[in-house]
C-alpha atoms as a PDB file:
ATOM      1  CA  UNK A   1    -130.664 114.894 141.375  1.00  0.00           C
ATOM      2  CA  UNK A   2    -134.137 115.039 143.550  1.00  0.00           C
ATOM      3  CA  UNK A   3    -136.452 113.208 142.891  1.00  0.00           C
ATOM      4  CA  UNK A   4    -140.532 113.076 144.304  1.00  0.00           C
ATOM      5  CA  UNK A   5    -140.408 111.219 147.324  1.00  0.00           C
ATOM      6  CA  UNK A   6    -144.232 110.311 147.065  1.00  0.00           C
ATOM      7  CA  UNK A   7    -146.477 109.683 143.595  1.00  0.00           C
ATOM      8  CA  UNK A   8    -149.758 111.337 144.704  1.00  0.00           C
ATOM      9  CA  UNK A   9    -151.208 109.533 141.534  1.00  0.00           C
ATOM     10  CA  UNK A  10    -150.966 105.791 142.738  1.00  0.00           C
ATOM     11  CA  UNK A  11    -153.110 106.071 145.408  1.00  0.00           C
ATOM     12  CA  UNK A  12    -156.051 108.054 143.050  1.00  0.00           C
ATOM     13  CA  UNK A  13    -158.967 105.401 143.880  1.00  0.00           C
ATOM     14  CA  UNK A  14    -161.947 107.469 142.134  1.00  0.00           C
ATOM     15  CA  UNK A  15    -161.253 105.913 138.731  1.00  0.00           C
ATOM     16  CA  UNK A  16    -163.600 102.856 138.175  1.00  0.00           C
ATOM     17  CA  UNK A  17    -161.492  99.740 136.917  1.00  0.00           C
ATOM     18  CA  UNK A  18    -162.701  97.536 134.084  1.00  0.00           C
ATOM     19  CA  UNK A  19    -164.740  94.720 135.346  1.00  0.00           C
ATOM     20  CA  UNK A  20    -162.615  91.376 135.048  1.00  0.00           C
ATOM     21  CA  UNK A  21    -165.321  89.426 132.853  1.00  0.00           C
ATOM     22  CA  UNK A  22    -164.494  92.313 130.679  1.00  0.00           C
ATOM     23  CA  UNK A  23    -160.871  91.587 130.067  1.00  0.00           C
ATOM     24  CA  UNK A  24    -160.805  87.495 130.385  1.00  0.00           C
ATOM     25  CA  UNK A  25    -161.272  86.070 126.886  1.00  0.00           C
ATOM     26  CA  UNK A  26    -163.842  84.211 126.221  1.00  0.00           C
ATOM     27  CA  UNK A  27    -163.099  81.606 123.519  1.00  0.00           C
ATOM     28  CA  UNK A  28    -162.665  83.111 119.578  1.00  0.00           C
ATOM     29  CA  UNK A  29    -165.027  83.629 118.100  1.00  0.00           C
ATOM     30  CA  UNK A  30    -165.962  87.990 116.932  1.00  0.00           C
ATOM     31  CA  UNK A  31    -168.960  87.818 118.189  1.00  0.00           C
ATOM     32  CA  UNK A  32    -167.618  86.930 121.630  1.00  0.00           C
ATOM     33  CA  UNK A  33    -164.656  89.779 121.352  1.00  0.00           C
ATOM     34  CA  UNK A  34    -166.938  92.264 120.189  1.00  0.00           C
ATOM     35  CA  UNK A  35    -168.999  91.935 123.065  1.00  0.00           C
ATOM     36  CA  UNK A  36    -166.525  92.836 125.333  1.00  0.00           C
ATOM     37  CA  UNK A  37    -165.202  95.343 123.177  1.00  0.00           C
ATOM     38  CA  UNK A  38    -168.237  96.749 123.462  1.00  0.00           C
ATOM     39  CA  UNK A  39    -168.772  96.582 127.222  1.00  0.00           C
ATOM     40  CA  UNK A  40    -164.718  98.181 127.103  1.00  0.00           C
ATOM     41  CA  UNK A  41    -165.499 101.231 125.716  1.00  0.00           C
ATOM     42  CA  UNK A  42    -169.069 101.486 127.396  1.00  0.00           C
ATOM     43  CA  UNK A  43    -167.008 101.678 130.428  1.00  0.00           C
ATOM     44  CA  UNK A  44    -164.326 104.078 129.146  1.00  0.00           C
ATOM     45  CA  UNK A  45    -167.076 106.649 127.841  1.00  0.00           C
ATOM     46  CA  UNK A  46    -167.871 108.354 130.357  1.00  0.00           C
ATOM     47  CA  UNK A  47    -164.502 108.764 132.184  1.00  0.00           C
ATOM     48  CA  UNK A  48    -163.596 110.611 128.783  1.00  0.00           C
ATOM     49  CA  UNK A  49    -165.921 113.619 130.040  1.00  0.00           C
ATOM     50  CA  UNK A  50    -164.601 113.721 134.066  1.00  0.00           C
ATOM     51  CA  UNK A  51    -163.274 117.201 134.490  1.00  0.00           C
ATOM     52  CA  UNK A  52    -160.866 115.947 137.094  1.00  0.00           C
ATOM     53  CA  UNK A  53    -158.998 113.934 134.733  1.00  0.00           C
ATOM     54  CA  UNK A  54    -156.282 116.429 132.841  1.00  0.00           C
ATOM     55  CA  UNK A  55    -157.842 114.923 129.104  1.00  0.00           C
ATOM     56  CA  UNK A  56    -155.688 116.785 127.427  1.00  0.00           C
ATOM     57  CA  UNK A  57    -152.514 115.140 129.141  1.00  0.00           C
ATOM     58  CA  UNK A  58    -154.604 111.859 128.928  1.00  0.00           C
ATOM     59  CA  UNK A  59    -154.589 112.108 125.150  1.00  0.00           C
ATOM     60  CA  UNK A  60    -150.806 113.338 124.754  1.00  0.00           C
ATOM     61  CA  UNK A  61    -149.718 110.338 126.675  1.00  0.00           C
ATOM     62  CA  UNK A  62    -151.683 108.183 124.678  1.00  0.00           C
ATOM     63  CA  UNK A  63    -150.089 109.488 121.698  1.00  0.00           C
ATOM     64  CA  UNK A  64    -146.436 109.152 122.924  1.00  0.00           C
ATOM     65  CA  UNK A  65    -147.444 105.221 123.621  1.00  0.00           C
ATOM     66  CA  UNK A  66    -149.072 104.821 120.070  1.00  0.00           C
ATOM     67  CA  UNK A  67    -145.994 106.740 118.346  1.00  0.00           C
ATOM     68  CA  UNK A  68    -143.549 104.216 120.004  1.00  0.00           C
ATOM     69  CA  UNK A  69    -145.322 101.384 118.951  1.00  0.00           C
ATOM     70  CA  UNK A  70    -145.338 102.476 115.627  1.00  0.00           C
ATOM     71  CA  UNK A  71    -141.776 103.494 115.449  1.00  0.00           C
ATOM     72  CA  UNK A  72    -141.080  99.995 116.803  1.00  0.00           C
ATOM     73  CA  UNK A  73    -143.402  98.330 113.779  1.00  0.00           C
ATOM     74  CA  UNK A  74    -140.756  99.470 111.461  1.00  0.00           C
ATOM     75  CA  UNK A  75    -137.831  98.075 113.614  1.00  0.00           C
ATOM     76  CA  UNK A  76    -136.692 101.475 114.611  1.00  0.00           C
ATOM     77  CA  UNK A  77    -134.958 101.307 118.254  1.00  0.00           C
ATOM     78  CA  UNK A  78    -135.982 104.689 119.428  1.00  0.00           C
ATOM     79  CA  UNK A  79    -138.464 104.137 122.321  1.00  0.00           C
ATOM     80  CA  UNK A  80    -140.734 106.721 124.082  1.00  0.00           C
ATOM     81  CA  UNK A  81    -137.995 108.577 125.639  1.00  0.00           C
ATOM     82  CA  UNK A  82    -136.127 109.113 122.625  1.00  0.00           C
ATOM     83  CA  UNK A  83    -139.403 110.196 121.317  1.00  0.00           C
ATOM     84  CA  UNK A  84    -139.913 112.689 123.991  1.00  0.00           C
ATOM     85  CA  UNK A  85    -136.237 113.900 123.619  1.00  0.00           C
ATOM     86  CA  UNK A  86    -136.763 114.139 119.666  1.00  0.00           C
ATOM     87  CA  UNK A  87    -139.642 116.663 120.224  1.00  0.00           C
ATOM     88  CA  UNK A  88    -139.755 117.876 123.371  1.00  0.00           C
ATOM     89  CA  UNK A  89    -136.061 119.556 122.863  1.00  0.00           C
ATOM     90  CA  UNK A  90    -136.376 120.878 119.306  1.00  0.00           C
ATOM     91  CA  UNK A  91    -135.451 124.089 118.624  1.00  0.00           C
ATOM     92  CA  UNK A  92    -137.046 125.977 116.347  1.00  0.00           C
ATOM     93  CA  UNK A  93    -136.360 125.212 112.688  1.00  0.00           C
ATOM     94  CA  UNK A  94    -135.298 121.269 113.817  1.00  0.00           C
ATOM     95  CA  UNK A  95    -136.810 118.408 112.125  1.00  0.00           C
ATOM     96  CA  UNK A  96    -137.433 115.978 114.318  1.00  0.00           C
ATOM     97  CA  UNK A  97    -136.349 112.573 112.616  1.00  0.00           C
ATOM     98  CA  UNK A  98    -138.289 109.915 111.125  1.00  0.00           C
ATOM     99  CA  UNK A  99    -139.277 108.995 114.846  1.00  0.00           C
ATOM    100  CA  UNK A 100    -140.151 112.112 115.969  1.00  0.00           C
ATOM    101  CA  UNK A 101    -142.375 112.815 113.197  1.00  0.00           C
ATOM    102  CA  UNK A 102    -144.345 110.235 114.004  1.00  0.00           C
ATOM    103  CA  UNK A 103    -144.862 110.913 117.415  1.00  0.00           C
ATOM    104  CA  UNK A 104    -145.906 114.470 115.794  1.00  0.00           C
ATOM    105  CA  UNK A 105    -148.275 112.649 113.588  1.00  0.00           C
ATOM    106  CA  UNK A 106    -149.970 111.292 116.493  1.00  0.00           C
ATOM    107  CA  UNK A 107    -149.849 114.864 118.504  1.00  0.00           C
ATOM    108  CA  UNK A 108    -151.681 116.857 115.559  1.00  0.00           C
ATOM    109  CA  UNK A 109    -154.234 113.815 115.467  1.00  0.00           C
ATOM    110  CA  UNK A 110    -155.352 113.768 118.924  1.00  0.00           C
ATOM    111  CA  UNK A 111    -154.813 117.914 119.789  1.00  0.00           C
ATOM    112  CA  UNK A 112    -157.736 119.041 118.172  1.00  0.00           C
ATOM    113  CA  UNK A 113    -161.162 118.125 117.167  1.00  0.00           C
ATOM    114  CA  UNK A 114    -161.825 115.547 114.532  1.00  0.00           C
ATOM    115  CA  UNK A 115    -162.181 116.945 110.956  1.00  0.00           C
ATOM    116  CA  UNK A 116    -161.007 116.568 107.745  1.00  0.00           C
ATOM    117  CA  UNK A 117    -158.497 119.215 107.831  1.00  0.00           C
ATOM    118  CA  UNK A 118    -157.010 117.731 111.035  1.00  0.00           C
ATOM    119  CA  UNK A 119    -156.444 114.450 109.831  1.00  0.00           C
ATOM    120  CA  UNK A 120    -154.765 116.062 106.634  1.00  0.00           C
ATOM    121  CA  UNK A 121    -152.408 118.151 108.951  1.00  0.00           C
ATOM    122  CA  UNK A 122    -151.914 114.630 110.806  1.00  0.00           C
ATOM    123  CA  UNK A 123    -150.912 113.073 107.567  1.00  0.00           C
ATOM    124  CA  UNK A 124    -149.511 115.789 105.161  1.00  0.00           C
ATOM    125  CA  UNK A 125    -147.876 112.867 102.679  1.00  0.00           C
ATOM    126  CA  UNK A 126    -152.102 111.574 102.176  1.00  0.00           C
ATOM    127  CA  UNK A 127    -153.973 113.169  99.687  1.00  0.00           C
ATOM    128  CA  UNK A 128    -157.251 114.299 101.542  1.00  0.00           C
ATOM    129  CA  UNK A 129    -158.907 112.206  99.066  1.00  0.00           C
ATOM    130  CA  UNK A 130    -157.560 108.722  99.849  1.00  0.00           C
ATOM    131  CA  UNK A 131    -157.688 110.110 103.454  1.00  0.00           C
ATOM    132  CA  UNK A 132    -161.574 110.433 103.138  1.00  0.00           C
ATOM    133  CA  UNK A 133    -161.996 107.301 100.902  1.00  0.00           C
ATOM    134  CA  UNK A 134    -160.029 104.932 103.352  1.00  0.00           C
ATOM    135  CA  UNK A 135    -162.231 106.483 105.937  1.00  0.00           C
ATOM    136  CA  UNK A 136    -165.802 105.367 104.388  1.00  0.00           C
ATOM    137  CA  UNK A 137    -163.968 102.120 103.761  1.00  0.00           C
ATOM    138  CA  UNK A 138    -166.007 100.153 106.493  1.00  0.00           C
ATOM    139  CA  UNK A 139    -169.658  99.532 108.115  1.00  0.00           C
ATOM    140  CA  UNK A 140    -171.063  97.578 110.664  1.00  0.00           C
ATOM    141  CA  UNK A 141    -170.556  98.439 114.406  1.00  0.00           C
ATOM    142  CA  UNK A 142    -167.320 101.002 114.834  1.00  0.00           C
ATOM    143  CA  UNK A 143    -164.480  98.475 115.619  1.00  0.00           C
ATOM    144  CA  UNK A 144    -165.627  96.699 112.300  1.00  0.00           C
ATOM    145  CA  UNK A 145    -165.346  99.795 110.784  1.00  0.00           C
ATOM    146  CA  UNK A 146    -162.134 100.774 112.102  1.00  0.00           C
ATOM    147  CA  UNK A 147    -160.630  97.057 110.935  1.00  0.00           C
ATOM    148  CA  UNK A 148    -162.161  98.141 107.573  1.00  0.00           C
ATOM    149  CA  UNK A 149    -160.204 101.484 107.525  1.00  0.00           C
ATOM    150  CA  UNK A 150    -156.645  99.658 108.714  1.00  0.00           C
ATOM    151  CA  UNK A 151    -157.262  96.926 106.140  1.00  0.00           C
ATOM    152  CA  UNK A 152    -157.793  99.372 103.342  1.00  0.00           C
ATOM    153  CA  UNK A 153    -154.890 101.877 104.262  1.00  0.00           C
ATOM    154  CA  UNK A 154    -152.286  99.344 104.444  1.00  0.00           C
ATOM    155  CA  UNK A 155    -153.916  97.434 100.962  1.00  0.00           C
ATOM    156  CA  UNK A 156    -152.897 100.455  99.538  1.00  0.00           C
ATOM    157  CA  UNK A 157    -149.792 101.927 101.086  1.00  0.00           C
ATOM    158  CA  UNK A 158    -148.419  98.782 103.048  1.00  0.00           C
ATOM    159  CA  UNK A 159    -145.982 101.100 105.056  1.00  0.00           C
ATOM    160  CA  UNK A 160    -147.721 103.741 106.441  1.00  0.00           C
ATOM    161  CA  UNK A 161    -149.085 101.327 109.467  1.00  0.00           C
ATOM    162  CA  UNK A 162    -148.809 105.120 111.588  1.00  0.00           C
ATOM    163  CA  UNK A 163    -151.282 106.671 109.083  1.00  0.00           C
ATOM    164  CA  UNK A 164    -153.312 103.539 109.433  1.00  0.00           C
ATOM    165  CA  UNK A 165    -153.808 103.277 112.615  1.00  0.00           C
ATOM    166  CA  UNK A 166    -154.376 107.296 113.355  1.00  0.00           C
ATOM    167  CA  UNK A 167    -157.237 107.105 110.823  1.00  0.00           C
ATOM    168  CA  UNK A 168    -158.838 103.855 112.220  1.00  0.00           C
ATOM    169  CA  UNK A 169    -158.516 105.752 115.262  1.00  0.00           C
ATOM    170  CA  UNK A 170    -160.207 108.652 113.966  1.00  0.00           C
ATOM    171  CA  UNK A 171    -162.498 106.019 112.893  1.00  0.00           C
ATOM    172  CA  UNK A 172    -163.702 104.435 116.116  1.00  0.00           C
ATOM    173  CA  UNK A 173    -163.759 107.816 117.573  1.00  0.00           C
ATOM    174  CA  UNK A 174    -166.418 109.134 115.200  1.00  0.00           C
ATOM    175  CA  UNK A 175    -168.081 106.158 115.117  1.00  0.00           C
ATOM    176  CA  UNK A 176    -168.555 106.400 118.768  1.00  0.00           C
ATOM    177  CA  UNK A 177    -169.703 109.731 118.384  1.00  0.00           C
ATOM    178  CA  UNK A 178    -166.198 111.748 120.175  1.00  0.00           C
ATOM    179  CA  UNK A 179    -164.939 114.441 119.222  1.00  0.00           C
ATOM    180  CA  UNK A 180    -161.312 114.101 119.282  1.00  0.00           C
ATOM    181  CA  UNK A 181    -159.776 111.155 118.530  1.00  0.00           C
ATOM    182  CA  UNK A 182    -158.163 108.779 121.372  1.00  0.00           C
ATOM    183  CA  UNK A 183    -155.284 106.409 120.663  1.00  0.00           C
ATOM    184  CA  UNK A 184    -156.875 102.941 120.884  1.00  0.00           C
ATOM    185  CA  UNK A 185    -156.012 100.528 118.594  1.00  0.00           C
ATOM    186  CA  UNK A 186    -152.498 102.172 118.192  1.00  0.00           C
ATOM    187  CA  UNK A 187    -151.834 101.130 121.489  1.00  0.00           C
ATOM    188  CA  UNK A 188    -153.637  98.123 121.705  1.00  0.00           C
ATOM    189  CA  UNK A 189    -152.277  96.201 118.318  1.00  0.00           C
ATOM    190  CA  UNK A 190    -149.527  93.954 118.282  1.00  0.00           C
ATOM    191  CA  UNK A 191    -147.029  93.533 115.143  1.00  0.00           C
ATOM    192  CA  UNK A 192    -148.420  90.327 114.153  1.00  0.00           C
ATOM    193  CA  UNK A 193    -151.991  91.522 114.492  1.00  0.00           C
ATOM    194  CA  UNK A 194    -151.446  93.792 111.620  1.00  0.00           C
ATOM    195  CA  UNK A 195    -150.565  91.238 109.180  1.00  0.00           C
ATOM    196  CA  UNK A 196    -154.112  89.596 109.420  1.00  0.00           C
ATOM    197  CA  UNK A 197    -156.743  90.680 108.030  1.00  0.00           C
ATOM    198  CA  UNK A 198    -160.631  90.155 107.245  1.00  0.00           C
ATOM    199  CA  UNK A 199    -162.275  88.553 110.294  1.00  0.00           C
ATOM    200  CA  UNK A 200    -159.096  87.861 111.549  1.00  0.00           C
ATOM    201  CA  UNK A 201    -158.432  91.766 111.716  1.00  0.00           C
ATOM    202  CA  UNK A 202    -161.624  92.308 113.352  1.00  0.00           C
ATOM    203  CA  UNK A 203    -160.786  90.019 116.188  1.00  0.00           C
ATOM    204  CA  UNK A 204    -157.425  91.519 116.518  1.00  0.00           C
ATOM    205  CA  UNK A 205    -159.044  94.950 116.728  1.00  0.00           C
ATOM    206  CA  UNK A 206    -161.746  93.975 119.479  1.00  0.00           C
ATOM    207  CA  UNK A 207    -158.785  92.451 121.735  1.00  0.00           C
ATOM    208  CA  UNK A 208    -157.044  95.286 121.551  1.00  0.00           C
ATOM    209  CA  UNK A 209    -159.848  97.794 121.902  1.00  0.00           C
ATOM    210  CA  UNK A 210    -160.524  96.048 125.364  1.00  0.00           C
ATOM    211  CA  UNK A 211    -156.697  95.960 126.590  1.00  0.00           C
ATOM    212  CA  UNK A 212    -155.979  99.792 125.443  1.00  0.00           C
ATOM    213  CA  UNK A 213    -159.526 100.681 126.826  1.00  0.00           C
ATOM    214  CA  UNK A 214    -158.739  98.868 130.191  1.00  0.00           C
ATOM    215  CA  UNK A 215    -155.091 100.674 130.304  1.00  0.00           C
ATOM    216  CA  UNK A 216    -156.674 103.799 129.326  1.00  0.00           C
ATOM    217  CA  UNK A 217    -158.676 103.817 132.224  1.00  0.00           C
ATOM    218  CA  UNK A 218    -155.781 103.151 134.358  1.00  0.00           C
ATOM    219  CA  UNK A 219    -154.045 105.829 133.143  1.00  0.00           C
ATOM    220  CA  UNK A 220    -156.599 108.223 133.704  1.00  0.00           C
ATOM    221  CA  UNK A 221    -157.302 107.686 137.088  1.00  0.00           C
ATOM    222  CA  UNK A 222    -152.950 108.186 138.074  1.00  0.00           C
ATOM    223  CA  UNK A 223    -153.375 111.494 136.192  1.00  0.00           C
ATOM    224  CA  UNK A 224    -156.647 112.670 138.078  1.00  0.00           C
ATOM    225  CA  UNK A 225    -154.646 112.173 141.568  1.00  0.00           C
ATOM    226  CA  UNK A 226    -151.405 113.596 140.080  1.00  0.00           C
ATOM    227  CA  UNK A 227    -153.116 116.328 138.611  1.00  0.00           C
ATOM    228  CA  UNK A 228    -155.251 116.955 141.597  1.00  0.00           C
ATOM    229  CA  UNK A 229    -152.048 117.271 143.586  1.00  0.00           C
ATOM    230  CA  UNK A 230    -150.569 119.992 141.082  1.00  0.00           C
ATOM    231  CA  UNK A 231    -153.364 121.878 141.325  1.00  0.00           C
ATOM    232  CA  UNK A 232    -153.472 121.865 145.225  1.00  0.00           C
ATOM    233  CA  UNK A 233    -149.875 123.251 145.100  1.00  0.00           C
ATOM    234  CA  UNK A 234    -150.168 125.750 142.355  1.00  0.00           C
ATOM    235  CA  UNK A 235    -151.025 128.590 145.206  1.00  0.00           C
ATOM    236  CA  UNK A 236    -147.592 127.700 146.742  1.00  0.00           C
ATOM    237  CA  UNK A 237    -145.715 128.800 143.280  1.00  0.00           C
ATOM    238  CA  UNK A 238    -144.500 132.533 143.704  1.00  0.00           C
ATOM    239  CA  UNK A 239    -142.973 132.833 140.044  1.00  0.00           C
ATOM    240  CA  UNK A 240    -144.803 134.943 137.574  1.00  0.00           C
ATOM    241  CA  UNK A 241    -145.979 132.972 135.224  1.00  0.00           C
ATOM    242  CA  UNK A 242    -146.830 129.847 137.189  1.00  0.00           C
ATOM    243  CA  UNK A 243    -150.389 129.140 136.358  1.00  0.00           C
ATOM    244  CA  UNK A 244    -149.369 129.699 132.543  1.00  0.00           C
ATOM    245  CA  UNK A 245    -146.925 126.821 133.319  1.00  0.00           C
ATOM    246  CA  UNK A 246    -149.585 124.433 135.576  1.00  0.00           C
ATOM    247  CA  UNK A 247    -151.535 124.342 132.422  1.00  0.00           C
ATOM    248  CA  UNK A 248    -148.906 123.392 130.619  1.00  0.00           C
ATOM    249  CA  UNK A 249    -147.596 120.611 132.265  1.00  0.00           C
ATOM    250  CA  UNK A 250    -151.407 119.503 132.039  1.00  0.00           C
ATOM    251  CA  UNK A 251    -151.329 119.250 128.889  1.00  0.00           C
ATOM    252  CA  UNK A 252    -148.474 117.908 127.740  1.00  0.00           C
ATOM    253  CA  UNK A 253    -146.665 114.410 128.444  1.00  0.00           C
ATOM    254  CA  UNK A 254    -143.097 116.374 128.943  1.00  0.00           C
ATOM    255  CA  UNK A 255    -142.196 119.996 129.544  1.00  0.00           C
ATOM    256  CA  UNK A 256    -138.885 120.995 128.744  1.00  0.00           C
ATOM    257  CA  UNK A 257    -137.522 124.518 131.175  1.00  0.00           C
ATOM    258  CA  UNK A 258    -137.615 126.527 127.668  1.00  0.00           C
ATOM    259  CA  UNK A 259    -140.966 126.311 127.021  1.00  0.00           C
ATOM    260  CA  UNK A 260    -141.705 128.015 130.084  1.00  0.00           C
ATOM    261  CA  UNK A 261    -139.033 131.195 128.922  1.00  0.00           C
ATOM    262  CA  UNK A 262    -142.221 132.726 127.039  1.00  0.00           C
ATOM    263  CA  UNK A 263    -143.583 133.516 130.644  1.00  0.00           C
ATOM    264  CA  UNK A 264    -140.121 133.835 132.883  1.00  0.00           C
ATOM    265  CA  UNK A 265    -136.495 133.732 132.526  1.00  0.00           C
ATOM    266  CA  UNK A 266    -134.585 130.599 131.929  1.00  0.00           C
ATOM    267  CA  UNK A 267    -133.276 130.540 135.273  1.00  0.00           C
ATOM    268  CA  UNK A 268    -136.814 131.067 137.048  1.00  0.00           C
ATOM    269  CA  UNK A 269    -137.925 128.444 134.749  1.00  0.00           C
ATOM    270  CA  UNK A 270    -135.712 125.432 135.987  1.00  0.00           C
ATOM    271  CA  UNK A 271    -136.003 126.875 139.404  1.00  0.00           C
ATOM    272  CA  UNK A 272    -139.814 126.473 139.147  1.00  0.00           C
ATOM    273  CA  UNK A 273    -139.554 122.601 138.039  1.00  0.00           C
ATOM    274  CA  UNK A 274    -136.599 122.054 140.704  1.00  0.00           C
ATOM    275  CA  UNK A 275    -139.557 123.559 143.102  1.00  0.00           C
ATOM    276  CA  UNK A 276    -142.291 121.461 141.909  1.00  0.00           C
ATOM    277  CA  UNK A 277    -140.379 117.877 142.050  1.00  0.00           C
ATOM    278  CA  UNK A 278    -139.696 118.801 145.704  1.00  0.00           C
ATOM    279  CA  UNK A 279    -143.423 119.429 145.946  1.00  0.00           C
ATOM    280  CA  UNK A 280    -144.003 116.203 144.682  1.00  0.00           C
ATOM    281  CA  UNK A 281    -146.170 117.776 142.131  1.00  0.00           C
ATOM    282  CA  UNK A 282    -143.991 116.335 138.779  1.00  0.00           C
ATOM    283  CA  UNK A 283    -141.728 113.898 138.064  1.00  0.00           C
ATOM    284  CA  UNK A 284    -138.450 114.724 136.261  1.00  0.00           C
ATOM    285  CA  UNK A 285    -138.371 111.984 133.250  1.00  0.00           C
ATOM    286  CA  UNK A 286    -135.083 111.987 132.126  1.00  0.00           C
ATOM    287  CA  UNK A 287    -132.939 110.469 134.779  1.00  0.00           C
ATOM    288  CA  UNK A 288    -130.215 112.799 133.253  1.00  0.00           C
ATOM    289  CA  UNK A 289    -128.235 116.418 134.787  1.00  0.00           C
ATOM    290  CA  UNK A 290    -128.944 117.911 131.927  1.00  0.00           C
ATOM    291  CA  UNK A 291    -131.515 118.759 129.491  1.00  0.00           C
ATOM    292  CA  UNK A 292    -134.122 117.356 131.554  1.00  0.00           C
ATOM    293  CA  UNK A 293    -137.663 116.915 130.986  1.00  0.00           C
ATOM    294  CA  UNK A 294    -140.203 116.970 133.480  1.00  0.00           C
ATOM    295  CA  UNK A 295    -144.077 115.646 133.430  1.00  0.00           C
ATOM    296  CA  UNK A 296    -146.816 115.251 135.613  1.00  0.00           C
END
């Protein structure tokens, strides 16, 4: 199998990192962990409007991260491979699983942006009523009213902690004044954080607020050099059908060769993400000979 020789995106320095005093607790108390929640997503704001950072892709990955930690909430062992596997190489008609679907929950929450009618296509099995309810469930700055949200979905359906944390998501985002939702607190909270609640809750949602902001930002600034790189090889690519297939692979956390059949043969397909691992341009993700997956 080849593999990149290089990963363009480690040595992106462009990205600002979070300041340290952000990060380093400081004591208890909320008012403490709100502050640097705060000063967390003060400093993630404006990286969310870089055009050198592929957002979309940003937001995808996010999602895959978010779904797995879900999935492993309910003591599931698929992890984010399996996840990628379970929807990357549907076909169509497939369900995906339980796991898959959540990972699809997470997808349809953070593809578009935020309305009612995309959280309802997030989270079919919610009546769009309890889905707005849960949603006004909170005030106060917009982590408190994200722990308000999460406290009041999972009061009143104790296992849907996916649904919970999409809509506190959803949440923080509009709180914040974004338009599309970005997985936060579904990466950043633990197991045991969701069992607390009240001001307990809260500071459980500012910790994590800072970590997945801080991780975020790391994230962002390895897929602004490895996207940079795709981009500066695109005009290499001879296929028909490339550029379709550079935008793809910005977009989405793994490409499968058959998604690319809509704009080339099969053949030209797998030739083209042969090509761009050599190119150093992708990564393959799968480790395996067959049905591969490949991702920037």
């Amino acid at each position: 199998m080849t593999l990149a020789a290089q990963d363009p995106g480690d040595s992106a320095g462009t990205m600002p990192r979070m300041p340290r005093w952000i990060t380093v607790r400081h004591g208890e108390a909320v008012e403490d962990a709100a502050f640097s929640s705060g000063a967390a997503l003060g400093a993630l704001h404006p990286v969310l409007a870089r055009e050198d950072i592929p957002q979309v892709l940003l937001r995808d990955r996010l999602a895959l991260r978010a779904a797995a930690a879900c999935v492993a909430l309910t003591g599931r062992p698929e992890r984010q491979g399996d996840l990628r596997d379970a929807v990357a190489l549907l076909r169509p008609g497939d369900r995906p699983g339980p796991a898959g679907e959540v990972f699809l929950c997470w997808r349809r929450a953070v593809g578009r942006p935020l309305s009612a009618r995309v959280l309802h296509r997030a989270l079919p099995e919610m009546a769009p009523d309890r889905i707005a309810a849960w949603c006004r469930a909170g005030q106060g700055t917009p982590v408190a009213r994200a722990a308000a949200t999460l406290e009041a979905v999972l009061a009143g359906a104790p296992r849907s902690e996916a649904a919970a944390l999409i809509l506190a998501d959803a949440v923080l985002a509009r709180a914040l004044g974004w338009r599309q939702l970005l997985p936060l607190l579904g990466v950043g909270l633990r197991p045991r954080d969701l069992r607390a609640s009240g001001e307990g809750l809260r500071l459980a949602c500012h910790r994590a607020v800072v970590a997945a902001a801080a991780e975020t930002l790391r994230m962002a600034g390895v897929l602004a050099g490895r996207a940079a790189h795709l981009r500066a090889v695109a005009p290499k690519l001879r296929a028909r059908g490339a550029g379709a297939a550079v935008e793809l692979f910005l977009a989405r956390d793994a490409v499968a060769p058959a998604m690319l059949t809509g704009w080339m043969s099969d053949r030209a397909a797998r030739r083209l993400c042969d090509r761009l691992v050599r190119l150093g341009a992708v990564r393959e993700l799968t480790g395996r000979d067959a049905f591969r997956l490949y991702g920037v």
